[in-house]
C-alpha atoms as a PDB file:
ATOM      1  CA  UNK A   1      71.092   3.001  35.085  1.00  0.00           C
ATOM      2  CA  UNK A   2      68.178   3.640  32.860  1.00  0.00           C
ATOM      3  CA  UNK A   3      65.630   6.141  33.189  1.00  0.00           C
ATOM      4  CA  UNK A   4      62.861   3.581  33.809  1.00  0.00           C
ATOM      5  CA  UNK A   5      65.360   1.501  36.783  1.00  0.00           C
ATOM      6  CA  UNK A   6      65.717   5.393  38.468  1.00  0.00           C
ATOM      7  CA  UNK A   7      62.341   5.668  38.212  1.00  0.00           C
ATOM      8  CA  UNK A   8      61.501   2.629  40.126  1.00  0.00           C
ATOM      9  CA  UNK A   9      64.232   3.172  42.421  1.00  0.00           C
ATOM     10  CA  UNK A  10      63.104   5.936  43.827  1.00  0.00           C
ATOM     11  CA  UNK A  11      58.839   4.328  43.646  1.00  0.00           C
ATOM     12  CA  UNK A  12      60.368   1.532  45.704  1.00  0.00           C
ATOM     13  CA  UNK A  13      62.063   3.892  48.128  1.00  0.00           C
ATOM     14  CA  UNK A  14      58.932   6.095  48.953  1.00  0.00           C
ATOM     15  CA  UNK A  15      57.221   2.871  49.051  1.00  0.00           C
ATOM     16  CA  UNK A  16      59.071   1.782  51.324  1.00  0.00           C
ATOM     17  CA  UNK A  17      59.667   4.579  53.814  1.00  0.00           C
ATOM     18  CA  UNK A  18      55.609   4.705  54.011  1.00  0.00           C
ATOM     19  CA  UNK A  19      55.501   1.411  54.845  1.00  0.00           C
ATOM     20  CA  UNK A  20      58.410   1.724  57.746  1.00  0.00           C
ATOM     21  CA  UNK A  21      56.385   5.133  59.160  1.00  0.00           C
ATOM     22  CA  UNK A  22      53.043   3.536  58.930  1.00  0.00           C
ATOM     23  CA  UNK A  23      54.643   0.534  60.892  1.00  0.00           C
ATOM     24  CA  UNK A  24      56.457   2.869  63.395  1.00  0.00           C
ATOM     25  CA  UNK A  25      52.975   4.623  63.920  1.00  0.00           C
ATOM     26  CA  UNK A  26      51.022   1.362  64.696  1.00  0.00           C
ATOM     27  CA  UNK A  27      53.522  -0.588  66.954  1.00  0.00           C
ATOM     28  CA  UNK A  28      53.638   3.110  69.125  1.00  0.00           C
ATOM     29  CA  UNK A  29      49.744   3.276  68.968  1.00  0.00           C
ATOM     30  CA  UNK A  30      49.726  -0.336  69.931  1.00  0.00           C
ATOM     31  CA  UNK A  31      52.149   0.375  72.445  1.00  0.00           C
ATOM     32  CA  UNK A  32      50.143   2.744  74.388  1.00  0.00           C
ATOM     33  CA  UNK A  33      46.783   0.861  74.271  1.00  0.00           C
ATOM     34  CA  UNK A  34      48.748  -2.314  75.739  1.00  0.00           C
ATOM     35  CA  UNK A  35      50.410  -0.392  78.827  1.00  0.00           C
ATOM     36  CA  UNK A  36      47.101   1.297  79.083  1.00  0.00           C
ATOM     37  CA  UNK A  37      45.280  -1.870  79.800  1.00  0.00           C
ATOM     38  CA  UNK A  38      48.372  -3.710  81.724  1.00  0.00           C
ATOM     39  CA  UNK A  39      48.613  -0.772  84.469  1.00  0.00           C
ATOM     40  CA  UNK A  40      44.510  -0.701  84.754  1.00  0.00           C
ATOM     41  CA  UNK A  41      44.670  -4.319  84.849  1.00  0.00           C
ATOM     42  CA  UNK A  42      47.358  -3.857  88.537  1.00  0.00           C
ATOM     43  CA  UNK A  43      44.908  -1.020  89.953  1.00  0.00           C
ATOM     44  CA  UNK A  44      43.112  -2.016  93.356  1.00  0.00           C
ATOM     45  CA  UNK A  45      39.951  -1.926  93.508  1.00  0.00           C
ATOM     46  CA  UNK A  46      38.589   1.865  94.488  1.00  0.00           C
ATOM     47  CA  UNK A  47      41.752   3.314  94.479  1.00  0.00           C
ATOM     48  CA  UNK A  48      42.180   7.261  94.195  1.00  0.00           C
ATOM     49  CA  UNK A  49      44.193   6.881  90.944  1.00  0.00           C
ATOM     50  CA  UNK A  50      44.455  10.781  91.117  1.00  0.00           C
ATOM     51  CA  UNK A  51      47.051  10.561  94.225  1.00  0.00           C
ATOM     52  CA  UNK A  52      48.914   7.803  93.068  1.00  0.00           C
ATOM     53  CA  UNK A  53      52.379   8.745  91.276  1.00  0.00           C
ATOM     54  CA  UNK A  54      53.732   7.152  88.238  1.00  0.00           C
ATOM     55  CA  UNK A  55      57.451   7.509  87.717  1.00  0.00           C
ATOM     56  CA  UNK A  56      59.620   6.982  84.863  1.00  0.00           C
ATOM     57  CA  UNK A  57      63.503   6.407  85.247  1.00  0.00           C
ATOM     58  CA  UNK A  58      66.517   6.423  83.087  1.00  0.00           C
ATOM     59  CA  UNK A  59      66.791   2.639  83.851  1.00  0.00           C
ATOM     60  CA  UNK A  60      65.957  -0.061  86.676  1.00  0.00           C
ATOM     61  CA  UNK A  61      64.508   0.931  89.510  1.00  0.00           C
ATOM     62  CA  UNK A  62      66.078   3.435  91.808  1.00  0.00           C
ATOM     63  CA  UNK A  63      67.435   5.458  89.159  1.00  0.00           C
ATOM     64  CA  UNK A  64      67.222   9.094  88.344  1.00  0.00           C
ATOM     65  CA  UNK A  65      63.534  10.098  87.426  1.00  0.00           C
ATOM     66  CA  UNK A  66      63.383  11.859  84.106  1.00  0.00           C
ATOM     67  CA  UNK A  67      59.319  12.140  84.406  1.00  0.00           C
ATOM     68  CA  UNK A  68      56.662  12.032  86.647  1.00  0.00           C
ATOM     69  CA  UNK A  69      52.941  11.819  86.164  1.00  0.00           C
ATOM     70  CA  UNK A  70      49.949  10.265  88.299  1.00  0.00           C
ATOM     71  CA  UNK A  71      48.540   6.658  87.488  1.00  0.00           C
ATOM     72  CA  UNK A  72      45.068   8.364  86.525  1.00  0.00           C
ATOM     73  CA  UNK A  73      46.560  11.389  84.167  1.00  0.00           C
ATOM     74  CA  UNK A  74      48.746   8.440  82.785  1.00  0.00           C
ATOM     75  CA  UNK A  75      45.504   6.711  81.303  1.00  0.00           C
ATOM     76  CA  UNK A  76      43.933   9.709  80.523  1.00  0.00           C
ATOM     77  CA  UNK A  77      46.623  10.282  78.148  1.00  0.00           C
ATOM     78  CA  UNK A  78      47.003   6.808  77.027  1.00  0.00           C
ATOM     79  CA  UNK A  79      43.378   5.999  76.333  1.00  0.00           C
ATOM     80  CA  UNK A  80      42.488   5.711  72.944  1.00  0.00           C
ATOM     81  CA  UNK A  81      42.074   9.019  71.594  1.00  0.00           C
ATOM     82  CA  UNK A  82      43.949  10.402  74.439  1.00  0.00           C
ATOM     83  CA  UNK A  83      46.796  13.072  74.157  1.00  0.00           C
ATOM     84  CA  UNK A  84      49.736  10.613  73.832  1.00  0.00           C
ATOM     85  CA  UNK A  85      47.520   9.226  70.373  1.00  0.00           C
ATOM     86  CA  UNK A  86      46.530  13.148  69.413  1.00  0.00           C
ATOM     87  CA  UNK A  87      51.146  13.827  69.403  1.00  0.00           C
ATOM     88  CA  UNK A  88      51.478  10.289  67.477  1.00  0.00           C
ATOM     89  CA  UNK A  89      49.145  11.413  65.048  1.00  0.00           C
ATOM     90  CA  UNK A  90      50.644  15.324  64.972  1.00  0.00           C
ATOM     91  CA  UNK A  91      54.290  13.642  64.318  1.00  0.00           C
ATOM     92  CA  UNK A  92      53.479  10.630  61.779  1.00  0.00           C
ATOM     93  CA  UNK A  93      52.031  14.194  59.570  1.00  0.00           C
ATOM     94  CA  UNK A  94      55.064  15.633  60.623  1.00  0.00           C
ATOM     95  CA  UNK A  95      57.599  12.322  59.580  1.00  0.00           C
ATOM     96  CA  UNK A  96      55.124  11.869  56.093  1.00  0.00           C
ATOM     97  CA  UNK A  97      55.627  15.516  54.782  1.00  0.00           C
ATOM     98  CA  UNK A  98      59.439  15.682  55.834  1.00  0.00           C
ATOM     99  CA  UNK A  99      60.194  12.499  54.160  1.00  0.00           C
ATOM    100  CA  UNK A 100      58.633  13.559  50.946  1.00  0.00           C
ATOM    101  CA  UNK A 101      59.347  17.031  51.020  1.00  0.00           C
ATOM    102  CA  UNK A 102      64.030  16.424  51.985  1.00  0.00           C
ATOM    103  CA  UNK A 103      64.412  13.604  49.395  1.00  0.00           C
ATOM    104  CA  UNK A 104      61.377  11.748  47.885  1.00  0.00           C
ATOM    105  CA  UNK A 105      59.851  14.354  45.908  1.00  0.00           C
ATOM    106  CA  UNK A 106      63.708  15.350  44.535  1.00  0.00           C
ATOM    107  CA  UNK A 107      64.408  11.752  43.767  1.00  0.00           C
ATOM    108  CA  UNK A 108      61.518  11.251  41.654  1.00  0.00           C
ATOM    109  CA  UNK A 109      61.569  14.620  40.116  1.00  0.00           C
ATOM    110  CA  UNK A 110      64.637  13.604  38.872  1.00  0.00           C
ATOM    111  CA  UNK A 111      63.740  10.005  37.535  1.00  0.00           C
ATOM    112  CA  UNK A 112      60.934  11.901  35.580  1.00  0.00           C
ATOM    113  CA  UNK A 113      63.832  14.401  34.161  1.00  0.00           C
ATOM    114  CA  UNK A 114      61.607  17.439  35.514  1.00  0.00           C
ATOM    115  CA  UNK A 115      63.221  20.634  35.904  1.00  0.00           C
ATOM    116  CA  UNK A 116      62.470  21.329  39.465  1.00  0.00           C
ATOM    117  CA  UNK A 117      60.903  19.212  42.756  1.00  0.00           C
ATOM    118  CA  UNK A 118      58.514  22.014  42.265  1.00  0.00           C
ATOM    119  CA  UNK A 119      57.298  20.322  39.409  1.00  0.00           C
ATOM    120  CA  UNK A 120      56.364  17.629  40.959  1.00  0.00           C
ATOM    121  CA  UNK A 121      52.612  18.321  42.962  1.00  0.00           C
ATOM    122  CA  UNK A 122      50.363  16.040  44.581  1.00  0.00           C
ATOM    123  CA  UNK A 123      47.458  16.813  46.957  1.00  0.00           C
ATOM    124  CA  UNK A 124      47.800  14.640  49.503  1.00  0.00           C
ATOM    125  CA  UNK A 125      51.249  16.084  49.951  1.00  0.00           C
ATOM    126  CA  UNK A 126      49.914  19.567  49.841  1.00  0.00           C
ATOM    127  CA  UNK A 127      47.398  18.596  52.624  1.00  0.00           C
ATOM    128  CA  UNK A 128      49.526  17.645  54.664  1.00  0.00           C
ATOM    129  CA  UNK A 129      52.247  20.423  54.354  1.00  0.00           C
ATOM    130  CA  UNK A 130      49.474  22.589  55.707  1.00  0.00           C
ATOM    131  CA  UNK A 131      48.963  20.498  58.812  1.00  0.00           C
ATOM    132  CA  UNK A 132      52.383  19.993  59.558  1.00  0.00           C
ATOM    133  CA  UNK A 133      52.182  24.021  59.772  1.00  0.00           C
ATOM    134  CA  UNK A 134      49.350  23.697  62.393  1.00  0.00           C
ATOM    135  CA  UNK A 135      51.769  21.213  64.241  1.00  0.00           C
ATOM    136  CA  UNK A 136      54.443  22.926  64.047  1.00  0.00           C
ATOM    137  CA  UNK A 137      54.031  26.313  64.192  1.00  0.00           C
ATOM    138  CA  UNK A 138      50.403  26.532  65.434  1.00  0.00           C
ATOM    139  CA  UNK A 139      50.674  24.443  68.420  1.00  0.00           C
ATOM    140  CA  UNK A 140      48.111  21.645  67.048  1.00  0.00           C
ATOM    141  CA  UNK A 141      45.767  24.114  66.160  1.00  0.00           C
ATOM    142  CA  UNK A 142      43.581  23.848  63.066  1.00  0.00           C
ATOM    143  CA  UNK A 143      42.310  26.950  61.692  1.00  0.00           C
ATOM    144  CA  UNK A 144      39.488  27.562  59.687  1.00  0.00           C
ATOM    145  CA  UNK A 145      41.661  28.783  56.583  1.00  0.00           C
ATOM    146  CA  UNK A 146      43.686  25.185  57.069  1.00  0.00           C
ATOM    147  CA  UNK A 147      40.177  23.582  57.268  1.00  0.00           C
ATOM    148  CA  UNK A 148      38.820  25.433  54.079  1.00  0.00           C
ATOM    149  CA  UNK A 149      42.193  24.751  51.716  1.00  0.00           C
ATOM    150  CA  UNK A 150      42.326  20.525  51.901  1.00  0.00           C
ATOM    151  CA  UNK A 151      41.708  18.498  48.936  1.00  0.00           C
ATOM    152  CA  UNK A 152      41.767  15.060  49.823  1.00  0.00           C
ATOM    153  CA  UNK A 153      41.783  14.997  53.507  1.00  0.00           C
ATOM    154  CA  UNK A 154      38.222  16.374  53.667  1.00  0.00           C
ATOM    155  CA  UNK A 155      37.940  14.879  57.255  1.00  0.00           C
ATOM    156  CA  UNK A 156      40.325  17.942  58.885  1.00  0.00           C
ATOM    157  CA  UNK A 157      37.836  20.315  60.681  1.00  0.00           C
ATOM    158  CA  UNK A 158      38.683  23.687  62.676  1.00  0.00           C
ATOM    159  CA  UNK A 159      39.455  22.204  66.316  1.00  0.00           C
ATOM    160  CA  UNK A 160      42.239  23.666  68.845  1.00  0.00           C
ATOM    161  CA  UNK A 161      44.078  20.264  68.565  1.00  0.00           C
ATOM    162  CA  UNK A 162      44.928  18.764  65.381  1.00  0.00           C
ATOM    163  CA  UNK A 163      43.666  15.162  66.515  1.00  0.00           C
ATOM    164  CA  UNK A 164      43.716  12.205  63.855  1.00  0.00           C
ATOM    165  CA  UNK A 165      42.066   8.164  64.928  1.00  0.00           C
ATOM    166  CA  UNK A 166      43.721   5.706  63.261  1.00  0.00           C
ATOM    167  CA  UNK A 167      41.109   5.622  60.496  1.00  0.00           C
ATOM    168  CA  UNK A 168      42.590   8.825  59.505  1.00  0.00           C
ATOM    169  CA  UNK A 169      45.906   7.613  59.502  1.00  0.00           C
ATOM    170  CA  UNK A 170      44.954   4.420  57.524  1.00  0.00           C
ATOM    171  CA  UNK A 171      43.199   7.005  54.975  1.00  0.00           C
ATOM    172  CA  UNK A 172      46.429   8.909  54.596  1.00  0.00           C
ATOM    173  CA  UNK A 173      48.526   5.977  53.831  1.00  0.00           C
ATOM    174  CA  UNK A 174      45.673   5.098  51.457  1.00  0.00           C
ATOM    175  CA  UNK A 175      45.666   8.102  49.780  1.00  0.00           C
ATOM    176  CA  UNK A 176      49.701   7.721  49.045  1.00  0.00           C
ATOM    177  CA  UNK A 177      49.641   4.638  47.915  1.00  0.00           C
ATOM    178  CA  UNK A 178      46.933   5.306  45.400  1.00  0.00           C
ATOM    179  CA  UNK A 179      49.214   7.382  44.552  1.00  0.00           C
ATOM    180  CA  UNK A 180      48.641   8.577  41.286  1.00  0.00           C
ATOM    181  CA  UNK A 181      44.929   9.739  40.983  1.00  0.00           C
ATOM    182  CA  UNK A 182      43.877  12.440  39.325  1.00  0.00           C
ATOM    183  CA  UNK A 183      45.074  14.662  42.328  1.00  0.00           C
ATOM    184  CA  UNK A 184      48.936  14.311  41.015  1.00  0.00           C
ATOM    185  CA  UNK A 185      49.986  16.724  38.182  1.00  0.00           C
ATOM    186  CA  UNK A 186      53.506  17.376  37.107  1.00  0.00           C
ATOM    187  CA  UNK A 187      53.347  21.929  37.025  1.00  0.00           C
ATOM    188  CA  UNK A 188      55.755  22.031  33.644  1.00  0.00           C
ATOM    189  CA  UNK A 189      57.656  25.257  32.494  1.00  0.00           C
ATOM    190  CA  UNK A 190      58.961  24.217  29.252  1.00  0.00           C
ATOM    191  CA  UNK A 191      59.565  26.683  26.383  1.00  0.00           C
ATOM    192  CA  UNK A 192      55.900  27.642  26.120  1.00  0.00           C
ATOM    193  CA  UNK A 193      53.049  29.507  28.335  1.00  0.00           C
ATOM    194  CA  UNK A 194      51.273  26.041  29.571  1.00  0.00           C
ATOM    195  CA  UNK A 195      50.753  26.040  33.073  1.00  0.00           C
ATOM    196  CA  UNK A 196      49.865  22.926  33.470  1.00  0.00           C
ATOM    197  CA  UNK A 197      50.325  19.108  31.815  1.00  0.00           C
ATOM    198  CA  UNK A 198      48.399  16.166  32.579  1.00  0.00           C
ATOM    199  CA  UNK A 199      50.809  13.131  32.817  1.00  0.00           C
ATOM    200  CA  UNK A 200      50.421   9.553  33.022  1.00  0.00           C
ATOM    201  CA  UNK A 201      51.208   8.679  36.294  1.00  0.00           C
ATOM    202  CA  UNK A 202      54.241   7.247  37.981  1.00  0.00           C
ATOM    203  CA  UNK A 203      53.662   4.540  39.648  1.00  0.00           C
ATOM    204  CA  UNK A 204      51.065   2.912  42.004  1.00  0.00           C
ATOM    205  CA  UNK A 205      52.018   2.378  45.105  1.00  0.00           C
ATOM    206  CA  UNK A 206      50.128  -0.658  46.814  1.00  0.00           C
ATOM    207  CA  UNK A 207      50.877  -1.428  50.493  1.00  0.00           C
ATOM    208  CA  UNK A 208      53.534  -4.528  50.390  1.00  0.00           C
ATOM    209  CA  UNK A 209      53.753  -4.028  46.594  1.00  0.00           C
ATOM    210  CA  UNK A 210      55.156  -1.688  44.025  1.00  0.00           C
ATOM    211  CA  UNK A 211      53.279  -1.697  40.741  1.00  0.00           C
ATOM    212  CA  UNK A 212      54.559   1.125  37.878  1.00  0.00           C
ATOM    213  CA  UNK A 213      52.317   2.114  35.407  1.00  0.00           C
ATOM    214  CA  UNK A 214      54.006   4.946  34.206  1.00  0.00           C
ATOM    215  CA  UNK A 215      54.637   4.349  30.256  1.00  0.00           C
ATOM    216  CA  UNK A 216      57.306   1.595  29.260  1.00  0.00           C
ATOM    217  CA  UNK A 217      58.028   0.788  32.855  1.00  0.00           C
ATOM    218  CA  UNK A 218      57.195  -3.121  33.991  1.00  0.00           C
ATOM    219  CA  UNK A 219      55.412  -3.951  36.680  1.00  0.00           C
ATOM    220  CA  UNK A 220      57.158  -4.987  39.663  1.00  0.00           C
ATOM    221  CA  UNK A 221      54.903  -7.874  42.173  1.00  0.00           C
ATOM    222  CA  UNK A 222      57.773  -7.842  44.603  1.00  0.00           C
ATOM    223  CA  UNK A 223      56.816  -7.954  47.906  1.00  0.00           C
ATOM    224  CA  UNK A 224      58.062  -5.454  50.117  1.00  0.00           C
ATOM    225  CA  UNK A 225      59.225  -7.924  52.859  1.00  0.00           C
ATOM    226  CA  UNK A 226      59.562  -6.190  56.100  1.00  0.00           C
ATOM    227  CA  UNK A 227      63.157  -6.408  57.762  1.00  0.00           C
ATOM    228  CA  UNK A 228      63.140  -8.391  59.962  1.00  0.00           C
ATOM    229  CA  UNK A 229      63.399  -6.857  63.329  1.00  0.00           C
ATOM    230  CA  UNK A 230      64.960  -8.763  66.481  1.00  0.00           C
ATOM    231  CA  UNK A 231      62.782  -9.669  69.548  1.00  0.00           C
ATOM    232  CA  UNK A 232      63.860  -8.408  73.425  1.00  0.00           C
ATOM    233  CA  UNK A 233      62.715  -7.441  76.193  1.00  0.00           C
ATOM    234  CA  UNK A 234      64.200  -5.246  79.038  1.00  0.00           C
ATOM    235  CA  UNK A 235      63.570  -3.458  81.871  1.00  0.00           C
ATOM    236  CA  UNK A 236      61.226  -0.411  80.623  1.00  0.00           C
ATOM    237  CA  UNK A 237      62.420   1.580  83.662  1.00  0.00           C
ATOM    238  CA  UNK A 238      58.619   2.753  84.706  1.00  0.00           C
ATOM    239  CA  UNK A 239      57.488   2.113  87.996  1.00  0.00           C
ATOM    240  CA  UNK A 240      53.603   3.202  88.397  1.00  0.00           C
ATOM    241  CA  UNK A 241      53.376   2.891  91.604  1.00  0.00           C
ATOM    242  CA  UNK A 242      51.229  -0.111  92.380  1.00  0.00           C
ATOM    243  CA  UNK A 243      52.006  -3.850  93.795  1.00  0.00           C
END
């Protein structure tokens, strides 16, 4: 395999995985905004949502209970911009940065012959290694010194929960796929004192298409078909409560 086929190897790979997470992240966002409006839609009229139990089994109904909640904290959460869209958020930063960080960034380090991963630094990635530390190990938290050190994703402001609306996700995927600007560099340690070299970039990475336009590469207009994924349907195994 030659340098330039590893090379868009592992472009098509990243590619790809951003488009599966994105997709992951918008049918569970779309997920919660549909149940939201199909329980509101079964409510009664002035009913005390407060006092009436939601219940989530292992499987039809009678089984074991593995959660309970009430119909009204259940929408709360749900709602858009609610706690169940403030985790989504928290783990698609969490999924994006792992990805990149336990084989992407290695796999294209080594199609552009670099010495280390290391080598290989982009912003956007560096961003959001310091919120996945606020996830993590913060709790959600966004502190004023995680506020102060993003490049790109200017929109993160000191809050106690890091909380990101679609937009934001949208802007993230963006931001990859632009993928390179002049936010990427390549940190070299060759046989001299440089610290750092410019590079032309590796590829650009367009949602549902690859295009490299790193040096003697081709450009590829292949569509990134989606897999596709089998219909079904199934007993969800949540009972809210209501008739």
């Amino acid at each position: 395999m030659s340098d330039n086929d590893r090379l868009k190897e592992a472009v098509d790979e990243l590619a790809h995985a951003i488009w599966a997470s994105h997709g992951f992240y918008l049918d569970a966002r779309v997920a919660l905004l549909v149940s939201n409006k199909e329980v509101r839609r079964k409510v009664p009229p002035e009913t005390d949502l407060e006092e009436v139990p939601m219940m989530f089994g292992a499987g039809p109904r009678g089984s074991p209970v593995r959660h309970g909640t009430t119909v009204a904290e259940y929408l709360r959460r749900t709602d858009d911009g609610g706690r169940d869209h403030a985790l989504l958020g928290q783990w698609f930063v969490v999924l994006i940065f792992g990805l990149w960080e336990s084989r992407h960034r290695k796999r294209l380090a080594l199609a552009l012959e670099l010495e280390k991963e290391t080598d290989l630094t982009a912003h956007i990635f560096g961003d959001l290694r310091h919120l996945r530390h606020a996830v993590v190990h913060d709790g959600g938290a966004v502190t004023t010194k995680t506020e102060r050190v993003m490049k790109v994703l200017t929109f993160i402001k000191n809050s106690d929960q890091l909380t990101l609306s679609h937009e934001h996700v949208d802007q993230i995927v963006d931001e990859i796929s632009l993928l390179p600007t002049p936010s990427i560099r390549w940190k070299v340690k060759p046989r001299t004192r440089q610290d750092y070299v410019q590079r032309p970039a590796l590829a650009l990475i367009r949602v549902g298409s690859v295009q490299p336009s790193a040096p003697g590469v081709v450009a590829d207009d292949r569509v990134l078909d989606p897999p596709a994924l089998p219909r079904h349907a199934g007993d969800t195994g949540v009972d809210t409560g209501l008739r």
